[in-house]
Structures are given as C-alpha cells and as structure tokens.
Protein backbone atom coordinates (compact mmCIF):
# COMPACT_ATOMS: atom_id res chain seq x y z
CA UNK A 1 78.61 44.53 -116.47
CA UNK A 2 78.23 47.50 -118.67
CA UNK A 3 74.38 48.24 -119.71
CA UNK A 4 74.60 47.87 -123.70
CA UNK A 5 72.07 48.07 -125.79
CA UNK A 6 71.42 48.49 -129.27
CA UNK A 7 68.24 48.43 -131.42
CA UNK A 8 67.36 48.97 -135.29
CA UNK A 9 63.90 49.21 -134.10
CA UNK A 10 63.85 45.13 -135.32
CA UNK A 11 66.42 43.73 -133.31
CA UNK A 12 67.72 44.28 -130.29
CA UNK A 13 71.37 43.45 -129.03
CA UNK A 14 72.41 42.93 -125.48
CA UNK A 15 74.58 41.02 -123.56
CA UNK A 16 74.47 37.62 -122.99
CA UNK A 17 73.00 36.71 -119.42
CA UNK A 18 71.98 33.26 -117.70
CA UNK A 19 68.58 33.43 -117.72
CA UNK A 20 69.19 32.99 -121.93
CA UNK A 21 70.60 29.33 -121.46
CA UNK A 22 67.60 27.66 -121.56
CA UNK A 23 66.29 29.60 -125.07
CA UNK A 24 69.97 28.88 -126.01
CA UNK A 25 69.56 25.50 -125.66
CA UNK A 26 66.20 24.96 -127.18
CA UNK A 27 67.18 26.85 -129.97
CA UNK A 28 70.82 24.81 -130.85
CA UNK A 29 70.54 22.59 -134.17
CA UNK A 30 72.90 20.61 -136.20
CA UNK A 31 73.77 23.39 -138.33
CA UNK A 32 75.02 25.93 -135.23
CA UNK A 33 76.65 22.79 -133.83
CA UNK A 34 78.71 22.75 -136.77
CA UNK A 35 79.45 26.00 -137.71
CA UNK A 36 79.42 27.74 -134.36
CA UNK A 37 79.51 26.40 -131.42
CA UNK A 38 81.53 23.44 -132.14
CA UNK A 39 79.58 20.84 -130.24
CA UNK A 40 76.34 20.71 -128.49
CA UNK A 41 75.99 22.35 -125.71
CA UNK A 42 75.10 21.42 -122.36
CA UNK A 43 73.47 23.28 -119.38
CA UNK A 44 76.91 23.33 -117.56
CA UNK A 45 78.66 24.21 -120.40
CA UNK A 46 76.65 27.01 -121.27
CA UNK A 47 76.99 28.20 -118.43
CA UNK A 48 80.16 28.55 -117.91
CA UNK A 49 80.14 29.93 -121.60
CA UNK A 50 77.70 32.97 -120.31
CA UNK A 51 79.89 33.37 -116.97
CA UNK A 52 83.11 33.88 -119.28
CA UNK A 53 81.00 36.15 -121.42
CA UNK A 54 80.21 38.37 -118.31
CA UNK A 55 83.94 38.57 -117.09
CA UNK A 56 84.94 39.35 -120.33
CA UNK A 57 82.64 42.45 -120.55
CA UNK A 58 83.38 43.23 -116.73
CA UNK A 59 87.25 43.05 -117.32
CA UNK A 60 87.36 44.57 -120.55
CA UNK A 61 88.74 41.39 -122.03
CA UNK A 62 89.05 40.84 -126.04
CA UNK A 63 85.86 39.03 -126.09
CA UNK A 64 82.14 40.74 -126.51
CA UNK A 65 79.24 38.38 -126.59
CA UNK A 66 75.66 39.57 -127.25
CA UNK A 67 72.49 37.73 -127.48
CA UNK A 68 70.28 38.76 -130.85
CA UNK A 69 66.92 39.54 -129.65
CA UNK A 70 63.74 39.89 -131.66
CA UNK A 71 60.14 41.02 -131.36
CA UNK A 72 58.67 43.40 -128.75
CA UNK A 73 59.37 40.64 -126.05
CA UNK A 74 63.47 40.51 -127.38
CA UNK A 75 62.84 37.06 -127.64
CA UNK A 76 66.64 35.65 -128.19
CA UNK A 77 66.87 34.72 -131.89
CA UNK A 78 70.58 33.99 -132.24
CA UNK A 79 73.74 35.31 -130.54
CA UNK A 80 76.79 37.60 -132.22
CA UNK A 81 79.80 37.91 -130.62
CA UNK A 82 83.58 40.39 -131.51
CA UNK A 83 86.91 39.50 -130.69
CA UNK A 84 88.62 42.26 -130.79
CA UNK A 85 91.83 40.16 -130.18
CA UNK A 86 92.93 36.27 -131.17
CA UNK A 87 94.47 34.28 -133.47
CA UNK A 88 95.21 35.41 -137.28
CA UNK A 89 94.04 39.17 -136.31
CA UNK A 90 96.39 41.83 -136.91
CA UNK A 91 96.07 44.67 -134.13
CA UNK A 92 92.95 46.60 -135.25
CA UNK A 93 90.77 43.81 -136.64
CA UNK A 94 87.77 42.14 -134.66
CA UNK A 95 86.21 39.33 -135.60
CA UNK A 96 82.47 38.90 -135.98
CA UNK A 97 80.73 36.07 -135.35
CA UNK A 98 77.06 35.27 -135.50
CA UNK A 99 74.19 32.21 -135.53
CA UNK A 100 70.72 32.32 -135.09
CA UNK A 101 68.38 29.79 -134.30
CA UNK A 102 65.91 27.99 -136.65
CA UNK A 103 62.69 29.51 -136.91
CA UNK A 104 64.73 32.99 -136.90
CA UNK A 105 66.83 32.21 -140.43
CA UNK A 106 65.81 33.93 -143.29
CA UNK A 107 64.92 37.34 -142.16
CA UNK A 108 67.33 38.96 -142.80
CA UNK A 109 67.78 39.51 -139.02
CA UNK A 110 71.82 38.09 -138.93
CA UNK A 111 72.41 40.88 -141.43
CA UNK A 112 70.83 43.46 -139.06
CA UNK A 113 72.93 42.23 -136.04
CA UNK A 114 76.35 42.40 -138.04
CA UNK A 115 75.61 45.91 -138.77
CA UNK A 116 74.50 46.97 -135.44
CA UNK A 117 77.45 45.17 -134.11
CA UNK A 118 79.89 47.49 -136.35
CA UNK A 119 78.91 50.16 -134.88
CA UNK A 120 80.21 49.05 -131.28
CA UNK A 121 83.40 47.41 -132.78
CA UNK A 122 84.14 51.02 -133.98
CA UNK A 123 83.27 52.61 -131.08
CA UNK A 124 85.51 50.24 -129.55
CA UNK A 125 88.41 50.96 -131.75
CA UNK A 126 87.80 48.39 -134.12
CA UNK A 127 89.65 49.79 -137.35
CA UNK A 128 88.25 47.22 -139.61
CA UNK A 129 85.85 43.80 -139.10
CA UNK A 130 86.66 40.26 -140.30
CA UNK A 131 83.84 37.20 -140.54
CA UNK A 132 85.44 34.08 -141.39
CA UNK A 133 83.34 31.25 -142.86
CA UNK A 134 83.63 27.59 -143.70
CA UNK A 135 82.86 27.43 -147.75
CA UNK A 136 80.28 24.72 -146.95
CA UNK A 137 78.21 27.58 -145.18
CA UNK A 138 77.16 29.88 -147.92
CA UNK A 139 74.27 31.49 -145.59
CA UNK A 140 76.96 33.10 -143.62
CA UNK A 141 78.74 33.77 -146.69
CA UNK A 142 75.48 36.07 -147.99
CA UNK A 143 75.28 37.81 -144.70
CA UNK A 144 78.63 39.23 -144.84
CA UNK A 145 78.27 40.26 -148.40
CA UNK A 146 74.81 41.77 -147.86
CA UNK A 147 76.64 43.76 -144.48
CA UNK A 148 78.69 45.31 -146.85
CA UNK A 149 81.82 42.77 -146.36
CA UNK A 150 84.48 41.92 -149.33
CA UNK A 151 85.58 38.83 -149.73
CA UNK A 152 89.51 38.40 -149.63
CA UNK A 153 90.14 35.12 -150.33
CA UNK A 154 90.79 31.86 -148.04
CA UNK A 155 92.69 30.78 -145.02
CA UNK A 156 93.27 27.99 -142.67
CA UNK A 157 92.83 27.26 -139.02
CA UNK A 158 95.35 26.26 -137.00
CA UNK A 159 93.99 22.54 -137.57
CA UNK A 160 93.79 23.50 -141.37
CA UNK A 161 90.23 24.02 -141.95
CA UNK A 162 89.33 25.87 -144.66
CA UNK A 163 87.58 29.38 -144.66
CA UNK A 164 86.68 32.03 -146.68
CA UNK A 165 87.14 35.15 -145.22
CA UNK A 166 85.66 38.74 -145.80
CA UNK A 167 86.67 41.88 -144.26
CA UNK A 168 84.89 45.40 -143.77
CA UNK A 169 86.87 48.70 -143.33
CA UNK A 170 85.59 50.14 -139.99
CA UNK A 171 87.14 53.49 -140.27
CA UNK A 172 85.92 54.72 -143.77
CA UNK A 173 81.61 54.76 -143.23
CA UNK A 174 79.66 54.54 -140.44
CA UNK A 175 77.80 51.11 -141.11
CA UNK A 176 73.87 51.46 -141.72
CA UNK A 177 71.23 49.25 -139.78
C-alpha cells in the first residue's frame, strides 16, 4: 500500500488501516449511520470495509479511503474517502465523501480534510470534485460551501433519494488548506 500522507499542520490524512476499526466503531452515531455509512457497522463488516480499502489503494482501483486524524497522537476523528469512478460521474469527476465522529464536529476539521483531499484528487487526475448531500444534512452542505464548492442543483439515486449536489473545478486553483 502506497505511504500517503498529508497534513495542514491540524489534520492529518492517511490511509485507512485495521488497527482504526475499533476507534471506528466507538466513534459511529446515528447521524454517520444515516448519512454515511448506511447502517451500523460491525467488527466483521468493518473489516472487510478496511481490507477493500487496502486493495483498492494496492490495485489502483477507483476507490481512495483515508482516515481523518487529529492532534499530535492523529487520533482518528472521521474518515474521507474519493471515487474517482462510479455511478452518475462523468470521466474526470471524483466524488468526495467525508464524516467525522462526535466529539470531532464543529471544528472546522471536515472542511480541512476536503481541501487536503483536493489536492490528491488532482494529483490523481481528478479534473473537477463532486460532494453529494442529502438536503436533510445541512452540516455537510456548509462544508462543501466553506471548501470552496458550488452548488448545482439536485439529483437522485438510483433508489430516488434526493441530493443536493455541489461541484469544485479541480483544474483552475490549487485548493488551500
């Protein structure tokens, strides 16, 4: 797995490793159940979450999954992950993704992450970011607009939930932590 590693001098990202299933899993509450991860998790299933996370970086595959970690210990506050490849992306988008645990929220430390985060997308290729969000969630709403992210409007899901959706061109700045 490649060594990444990326710091504002606040946050630190890296990649996603077993020994952070346990802080994972202390750290998941309703509201990343809902918006994120889409149930609760379970040893096994993180698990197997964090082993797909490490092929993915050791293949090259679409997905990149980092744990957000804070403090002088990196204690892991939240994770972020890019696809630079899926569903309702046109070649050259990535989609951003991001949730951080409880005592973490409201530090302004998502925003940080996203930013950081652009920088790899674009060294990656990335020609232009895309964070999608459920209107219910305006949290994740503020962090995309405070990351420098437009709003363009709403889509659907394959199910047909609603989101609102923001983008970020990749290619025109060089995004600031």
């Amino acid at each position: 797995m490649p060594d990444v590693r990326m710091s504002d001098g606040i946050i630190t990202l890296s990649p996603l490793l077993l020994d952070d299933v346990e802080a994972h899993l202390a750290g998941e509450d309703e509201l990343l159940v809902r918006w994120l991860n889409g149930g609760p998790g379970t040893r096994e299933g993180v698990e197997a979450y964090v082993r797909h996370c490490r092929e993915q970086w050791d293949t090259a595959g679409p997905l990149r999954a980092f744990g957000i970690r804070a403090g002088t210990d990196e204690t892991l506050a939240g994770t972020i992950d890019l696809r630079f490849a899926g569903a309702g992306l046109a070649p050259g988008q990535v989609n951003v993704a991001y949730g951080l645990y409880p005592s973490w929220r409201g530090r302004g430390l998502a925003t940080r992450a996203v930013l950081l985060v652009l920088r790899y997308a674009a060294s990656e290729g990335g020609q232009e970011a895309v964070i999608q969000v459920e209107p219910e969630n305006p949290g994740s709403g503020a962090v995309a607009r405070r990351a420098g992210f437009t709003p363009t409007g709403r889509t659907h899901t394959h199910d047909g939930a609603r989101l609102d959706q923001y983008v970020r061109n990749l290619l025109a700045d060089t995004p600031d932590a």
